[in-house]
PDB file of N, CA and C in Angstrom:
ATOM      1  N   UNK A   1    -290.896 -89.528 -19.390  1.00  0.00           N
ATOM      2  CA  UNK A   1    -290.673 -88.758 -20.595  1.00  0.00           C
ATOM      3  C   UNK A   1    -292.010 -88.326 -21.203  1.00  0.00           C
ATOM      4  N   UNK A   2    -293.040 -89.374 -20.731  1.00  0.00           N
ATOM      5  CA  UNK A   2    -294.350 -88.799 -21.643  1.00  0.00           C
ATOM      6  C   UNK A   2    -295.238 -88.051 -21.166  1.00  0.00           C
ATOM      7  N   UNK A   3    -295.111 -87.712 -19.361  1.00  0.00           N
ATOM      8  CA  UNK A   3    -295.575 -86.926 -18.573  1.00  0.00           C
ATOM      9  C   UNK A   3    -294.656 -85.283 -19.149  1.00  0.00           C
ATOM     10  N   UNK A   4    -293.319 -85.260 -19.414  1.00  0.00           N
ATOM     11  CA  UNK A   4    -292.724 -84.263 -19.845  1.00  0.00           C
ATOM     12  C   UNK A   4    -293.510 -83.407 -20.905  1.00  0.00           C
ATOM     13  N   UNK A   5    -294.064 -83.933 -22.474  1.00  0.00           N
ATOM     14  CA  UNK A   5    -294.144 -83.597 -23.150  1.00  0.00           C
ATOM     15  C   UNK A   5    -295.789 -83.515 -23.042  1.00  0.00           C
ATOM     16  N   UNK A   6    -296.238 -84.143 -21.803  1.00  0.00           N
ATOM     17  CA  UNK A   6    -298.040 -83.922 -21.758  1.00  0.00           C
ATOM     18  C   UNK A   6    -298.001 -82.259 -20.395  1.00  0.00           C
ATOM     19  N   UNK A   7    -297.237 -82.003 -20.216  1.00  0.00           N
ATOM     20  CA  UNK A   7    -296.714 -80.682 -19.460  1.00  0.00           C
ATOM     21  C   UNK A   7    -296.221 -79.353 -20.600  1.00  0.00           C
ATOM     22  N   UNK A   8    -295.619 -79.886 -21.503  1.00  0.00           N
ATOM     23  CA  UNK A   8    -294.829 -79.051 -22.442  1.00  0.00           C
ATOM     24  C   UNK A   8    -296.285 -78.930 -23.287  1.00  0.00           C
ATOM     25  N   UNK A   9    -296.777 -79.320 -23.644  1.00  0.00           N
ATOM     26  CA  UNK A   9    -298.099 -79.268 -24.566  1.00  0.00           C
ATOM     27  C   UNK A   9    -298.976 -78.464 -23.869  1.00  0.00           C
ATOM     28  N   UNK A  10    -299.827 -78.726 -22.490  1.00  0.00           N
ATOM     29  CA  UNK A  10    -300.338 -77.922 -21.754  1.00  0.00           C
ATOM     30  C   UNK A  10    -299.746 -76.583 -21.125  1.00  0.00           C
ATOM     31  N   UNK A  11    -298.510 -76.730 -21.130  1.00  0.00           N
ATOM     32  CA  UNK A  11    -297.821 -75.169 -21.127  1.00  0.00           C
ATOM     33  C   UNK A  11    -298.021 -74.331 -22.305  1.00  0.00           C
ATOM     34  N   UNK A  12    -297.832 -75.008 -23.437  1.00  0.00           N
ATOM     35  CA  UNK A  12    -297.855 -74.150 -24.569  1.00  0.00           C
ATOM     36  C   UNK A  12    -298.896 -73.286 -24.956  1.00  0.00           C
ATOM     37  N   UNK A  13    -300.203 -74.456 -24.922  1.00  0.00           N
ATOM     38  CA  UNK A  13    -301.430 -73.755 -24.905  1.00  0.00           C
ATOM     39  C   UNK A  13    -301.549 -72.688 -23.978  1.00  0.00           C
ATOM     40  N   UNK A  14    -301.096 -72.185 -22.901  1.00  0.00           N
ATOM     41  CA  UNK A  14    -301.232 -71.581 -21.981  1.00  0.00           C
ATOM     42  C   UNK A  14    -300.814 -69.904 -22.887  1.00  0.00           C
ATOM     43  N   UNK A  15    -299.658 -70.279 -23.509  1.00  0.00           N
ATOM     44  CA  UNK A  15    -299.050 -69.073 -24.267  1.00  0.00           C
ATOM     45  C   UNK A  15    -299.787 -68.059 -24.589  1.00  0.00           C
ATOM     46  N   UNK A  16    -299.449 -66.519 -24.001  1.00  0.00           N
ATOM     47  CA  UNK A  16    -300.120 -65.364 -25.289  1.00  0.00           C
ATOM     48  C   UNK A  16    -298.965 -64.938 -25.891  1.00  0.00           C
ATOM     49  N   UNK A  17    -299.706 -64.968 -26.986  1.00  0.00           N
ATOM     50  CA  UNK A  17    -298.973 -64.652 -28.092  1.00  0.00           C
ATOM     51  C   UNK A  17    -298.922 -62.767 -28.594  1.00  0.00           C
ATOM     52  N   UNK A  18    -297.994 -61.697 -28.470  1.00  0.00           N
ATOM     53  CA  UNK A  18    -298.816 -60.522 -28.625  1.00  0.00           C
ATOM     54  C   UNK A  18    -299.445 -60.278 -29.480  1.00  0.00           C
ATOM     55  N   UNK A  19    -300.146 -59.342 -29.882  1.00  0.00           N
ATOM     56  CA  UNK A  19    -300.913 -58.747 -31.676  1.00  0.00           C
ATOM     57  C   UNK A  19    -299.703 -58.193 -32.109  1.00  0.00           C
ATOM     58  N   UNK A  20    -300.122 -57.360 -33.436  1.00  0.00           N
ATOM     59  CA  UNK A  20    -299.188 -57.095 -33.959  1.00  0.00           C
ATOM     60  C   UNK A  20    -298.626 -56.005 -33.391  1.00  0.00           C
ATOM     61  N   UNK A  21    -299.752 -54.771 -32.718  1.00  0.00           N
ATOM     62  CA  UNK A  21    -299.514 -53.808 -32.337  1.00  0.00           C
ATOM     63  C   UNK A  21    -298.517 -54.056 -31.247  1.00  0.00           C
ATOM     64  N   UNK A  22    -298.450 -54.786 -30.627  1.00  0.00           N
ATOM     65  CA  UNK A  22    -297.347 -54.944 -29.018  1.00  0.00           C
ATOM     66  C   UNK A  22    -296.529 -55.345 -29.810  1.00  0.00           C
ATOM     67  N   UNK A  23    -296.492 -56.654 -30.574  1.00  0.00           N
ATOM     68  CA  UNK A  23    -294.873 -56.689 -31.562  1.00  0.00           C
ATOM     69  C   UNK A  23    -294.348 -55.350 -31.592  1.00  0.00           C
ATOM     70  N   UNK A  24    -294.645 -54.633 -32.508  1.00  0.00           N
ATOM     71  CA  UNK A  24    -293.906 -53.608 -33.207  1.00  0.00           C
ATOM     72  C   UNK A  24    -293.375 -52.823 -32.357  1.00  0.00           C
ATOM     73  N   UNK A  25    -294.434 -52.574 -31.485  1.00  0.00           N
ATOM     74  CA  UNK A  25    -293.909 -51.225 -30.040  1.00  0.00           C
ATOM     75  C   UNK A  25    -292.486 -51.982 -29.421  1.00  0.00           C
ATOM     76  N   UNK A  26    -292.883 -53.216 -29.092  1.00  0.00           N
ATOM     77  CA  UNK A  26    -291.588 -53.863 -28.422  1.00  0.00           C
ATOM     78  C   UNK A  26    -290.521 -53.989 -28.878  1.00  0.00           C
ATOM     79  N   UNK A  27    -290.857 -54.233 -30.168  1.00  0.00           N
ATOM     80  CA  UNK A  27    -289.574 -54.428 -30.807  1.00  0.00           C
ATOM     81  C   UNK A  27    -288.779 -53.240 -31.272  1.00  0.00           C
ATOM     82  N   UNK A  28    -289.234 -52.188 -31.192  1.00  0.00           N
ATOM     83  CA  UNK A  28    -288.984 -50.922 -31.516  1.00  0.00           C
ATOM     84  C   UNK A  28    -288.180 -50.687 -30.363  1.00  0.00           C
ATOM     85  N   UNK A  29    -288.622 -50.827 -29.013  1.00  0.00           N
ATOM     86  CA  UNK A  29    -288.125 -50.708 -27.744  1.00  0.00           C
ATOM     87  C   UNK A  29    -287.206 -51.267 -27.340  1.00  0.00           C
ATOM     88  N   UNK A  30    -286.702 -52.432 -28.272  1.00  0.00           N
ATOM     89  CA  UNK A  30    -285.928 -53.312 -28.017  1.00  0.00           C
ATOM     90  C   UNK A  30    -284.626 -52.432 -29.156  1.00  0.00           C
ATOM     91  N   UNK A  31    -284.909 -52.251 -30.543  1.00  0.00           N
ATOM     92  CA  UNK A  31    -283.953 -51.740 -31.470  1.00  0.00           C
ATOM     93  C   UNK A  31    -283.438 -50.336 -30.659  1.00  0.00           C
ATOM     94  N   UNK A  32    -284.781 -49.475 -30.086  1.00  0.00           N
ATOM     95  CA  UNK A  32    -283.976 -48.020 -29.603  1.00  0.00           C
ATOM     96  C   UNK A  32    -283.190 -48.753 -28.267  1.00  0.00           C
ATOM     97  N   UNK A  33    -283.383 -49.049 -27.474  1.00  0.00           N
ATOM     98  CA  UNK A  33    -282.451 -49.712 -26.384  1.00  0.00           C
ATOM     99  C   UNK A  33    -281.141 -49.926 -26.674  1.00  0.00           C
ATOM    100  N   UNK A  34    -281.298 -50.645 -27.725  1.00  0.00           N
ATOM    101  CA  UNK A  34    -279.619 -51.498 -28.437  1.00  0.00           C
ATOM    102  C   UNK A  34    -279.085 -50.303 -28.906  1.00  0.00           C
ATOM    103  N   UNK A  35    -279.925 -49.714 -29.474  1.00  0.00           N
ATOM    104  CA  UNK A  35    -278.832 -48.089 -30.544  1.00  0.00           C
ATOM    105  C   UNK A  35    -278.172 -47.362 -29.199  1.00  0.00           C
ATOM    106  N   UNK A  36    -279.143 -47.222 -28.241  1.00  0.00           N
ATOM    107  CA  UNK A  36    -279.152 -46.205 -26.641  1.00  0.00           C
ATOM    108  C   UNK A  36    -277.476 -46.998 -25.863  1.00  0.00           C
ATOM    109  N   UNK A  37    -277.476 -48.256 -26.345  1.00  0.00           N
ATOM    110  CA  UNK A  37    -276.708 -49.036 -25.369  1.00  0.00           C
ATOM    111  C   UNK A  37    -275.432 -49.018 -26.174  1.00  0.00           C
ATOM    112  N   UNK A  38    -275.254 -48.993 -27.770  1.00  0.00           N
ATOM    113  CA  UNK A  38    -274.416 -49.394 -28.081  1.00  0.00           C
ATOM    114  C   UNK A  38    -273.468 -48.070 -28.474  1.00  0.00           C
ATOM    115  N   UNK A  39    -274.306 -47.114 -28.549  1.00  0.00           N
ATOM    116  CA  UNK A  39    -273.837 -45.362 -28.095  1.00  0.00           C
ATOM    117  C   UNK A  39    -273.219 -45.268 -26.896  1.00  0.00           C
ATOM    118  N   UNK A  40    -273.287 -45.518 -25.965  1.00  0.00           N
ATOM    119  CA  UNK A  40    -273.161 -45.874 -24.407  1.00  0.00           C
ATOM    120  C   UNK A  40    -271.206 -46.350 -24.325  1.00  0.00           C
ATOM    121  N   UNK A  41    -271.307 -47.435 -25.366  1.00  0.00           N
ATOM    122  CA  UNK A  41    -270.598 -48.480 -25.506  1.00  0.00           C
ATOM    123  C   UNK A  41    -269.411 -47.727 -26.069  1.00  0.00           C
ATOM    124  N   UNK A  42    -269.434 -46.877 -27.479  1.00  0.00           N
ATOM    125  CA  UNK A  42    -269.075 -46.058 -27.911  1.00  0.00           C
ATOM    126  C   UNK A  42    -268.334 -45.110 -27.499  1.00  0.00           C
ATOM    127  N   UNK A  43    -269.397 -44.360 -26.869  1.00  0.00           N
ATOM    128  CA  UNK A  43    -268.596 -42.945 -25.893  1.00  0.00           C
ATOM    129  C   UNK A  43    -267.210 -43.601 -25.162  1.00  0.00           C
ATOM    130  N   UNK A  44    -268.069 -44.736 -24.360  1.00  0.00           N
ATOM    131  CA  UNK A  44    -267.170 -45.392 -23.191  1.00  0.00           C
ATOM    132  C   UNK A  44    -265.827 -45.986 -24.152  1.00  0.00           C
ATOM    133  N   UNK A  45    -265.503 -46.522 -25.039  1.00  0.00           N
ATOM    134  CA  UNK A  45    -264.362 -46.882 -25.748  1.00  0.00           C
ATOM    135  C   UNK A  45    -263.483 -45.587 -26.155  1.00  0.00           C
ATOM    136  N   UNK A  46    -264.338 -44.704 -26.793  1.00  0.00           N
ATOM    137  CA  UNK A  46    -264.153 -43.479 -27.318  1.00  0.00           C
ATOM    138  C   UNK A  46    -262.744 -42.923 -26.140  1.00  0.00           C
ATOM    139  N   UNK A  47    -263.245 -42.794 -24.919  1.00  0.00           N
ATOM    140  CA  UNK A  47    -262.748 -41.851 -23.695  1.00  0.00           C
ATOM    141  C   UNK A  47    -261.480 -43.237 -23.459  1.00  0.00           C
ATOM    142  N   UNK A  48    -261.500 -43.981 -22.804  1.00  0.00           N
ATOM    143  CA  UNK A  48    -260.774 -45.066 -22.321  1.00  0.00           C
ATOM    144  C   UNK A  48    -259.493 -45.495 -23.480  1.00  0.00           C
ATOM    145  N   UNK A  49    -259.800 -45.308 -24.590  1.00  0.00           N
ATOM    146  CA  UNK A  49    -259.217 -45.563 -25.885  1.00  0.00           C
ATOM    147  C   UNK A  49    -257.821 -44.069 -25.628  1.00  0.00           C
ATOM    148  N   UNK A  50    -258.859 -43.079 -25.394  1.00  0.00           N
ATOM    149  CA  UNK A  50    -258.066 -41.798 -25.369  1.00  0.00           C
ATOM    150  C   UNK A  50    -256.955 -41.566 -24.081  1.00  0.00           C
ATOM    151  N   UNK A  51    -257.405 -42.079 -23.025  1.00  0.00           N
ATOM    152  CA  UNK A  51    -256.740 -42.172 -21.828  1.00  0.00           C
ATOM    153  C   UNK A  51    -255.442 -42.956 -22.049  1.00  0.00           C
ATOM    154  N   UNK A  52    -255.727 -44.083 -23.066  1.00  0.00           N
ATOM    155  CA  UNK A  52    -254.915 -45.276 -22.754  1.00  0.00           C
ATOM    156  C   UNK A  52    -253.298 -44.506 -23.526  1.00  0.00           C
ATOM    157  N   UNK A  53    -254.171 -44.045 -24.484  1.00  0.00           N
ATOM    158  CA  UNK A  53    -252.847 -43.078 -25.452  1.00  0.00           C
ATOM    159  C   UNK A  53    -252.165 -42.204 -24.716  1.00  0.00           C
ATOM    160  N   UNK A  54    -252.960 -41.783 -23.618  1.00  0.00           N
ATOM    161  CA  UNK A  54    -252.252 -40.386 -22.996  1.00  0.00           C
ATOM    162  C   UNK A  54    -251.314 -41.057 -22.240  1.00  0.00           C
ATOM    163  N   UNK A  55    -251.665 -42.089 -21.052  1.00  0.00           N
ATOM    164  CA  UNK A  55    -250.599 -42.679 -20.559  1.00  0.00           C
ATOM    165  C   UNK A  55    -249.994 -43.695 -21.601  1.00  0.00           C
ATOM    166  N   UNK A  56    -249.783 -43.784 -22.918  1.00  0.00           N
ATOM    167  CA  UNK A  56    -248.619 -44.580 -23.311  1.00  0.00           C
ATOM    168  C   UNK A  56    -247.495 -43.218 -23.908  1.00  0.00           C
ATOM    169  N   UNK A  57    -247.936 -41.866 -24.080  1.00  0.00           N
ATOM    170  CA  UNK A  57    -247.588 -40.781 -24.320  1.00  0.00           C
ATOM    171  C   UNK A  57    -246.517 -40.147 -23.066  1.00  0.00           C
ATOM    172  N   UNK A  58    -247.258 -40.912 -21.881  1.00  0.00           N
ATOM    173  CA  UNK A  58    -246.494 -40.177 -20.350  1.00  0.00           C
ATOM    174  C   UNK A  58    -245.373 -41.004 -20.438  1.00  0.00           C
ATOM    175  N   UNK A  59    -245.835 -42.531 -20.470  1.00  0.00           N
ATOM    176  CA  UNK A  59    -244.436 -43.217 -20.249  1.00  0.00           C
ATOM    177  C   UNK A  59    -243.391 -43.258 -21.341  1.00  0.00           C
ATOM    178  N   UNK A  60    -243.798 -43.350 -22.772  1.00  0.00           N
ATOM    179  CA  UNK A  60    -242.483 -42.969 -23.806  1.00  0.00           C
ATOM    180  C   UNK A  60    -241.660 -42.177 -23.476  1.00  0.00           C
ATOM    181  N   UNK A  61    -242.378 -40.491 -22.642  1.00  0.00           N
ATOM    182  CA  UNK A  61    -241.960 -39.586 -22.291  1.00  0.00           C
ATOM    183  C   UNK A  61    -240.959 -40.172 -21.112  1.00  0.00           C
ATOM    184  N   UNK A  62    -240.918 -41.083 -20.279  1.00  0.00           N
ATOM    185  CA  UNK A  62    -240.423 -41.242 -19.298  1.00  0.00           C
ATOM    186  C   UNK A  62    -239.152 -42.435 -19.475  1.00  0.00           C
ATOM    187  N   UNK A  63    -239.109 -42.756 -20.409  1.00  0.00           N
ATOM    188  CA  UNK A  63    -238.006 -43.724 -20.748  1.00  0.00           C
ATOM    189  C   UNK A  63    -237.681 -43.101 -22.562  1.00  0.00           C
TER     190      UNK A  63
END
C-alpha cells in the first residue's frame, strides 16, 4: 500500500498542468463540440420523431 502511494506521488509530479491560454482554447473546443453534437442529436430526433408519426398515421389508416 505504501509503494502505491510513493508511485501516485511520483506520478503526480510528473503532471503538466496547461496555462491558461490552452485551458480556454480547449475548453472552448470542448463547449463548440457539445453544441456541434447536441445539434446532431436534435436534427436526428427531429426526423425519426417525424417518421415515427407517419407510420403511426399509415397504420390507424389501416385498421
Amino acid at each position: 500500500m505504501v509503494e502505491f502511494f510513493k508511485d501516485f506521488i511520483a506520478e503526480s509530479k510528473r503532471v503538466v498542468w496547461p496555462n491558461r491560454q490552452e485551458l480556454t482554447k480547449l475548453t472552448l473546443n470542448v463547449l463548440g463540440f457539445s453544441i456541434i453534437v447536441g445539434i446532431i442529436i436534435y436534427i436526428m430526433d427531429f426526423f425519426v420523431s417525424g417518421g415515427i408519426q407517419v407510420i403511426e398515421k399509415l397504420v390507424e389508416g389501416l385498421f
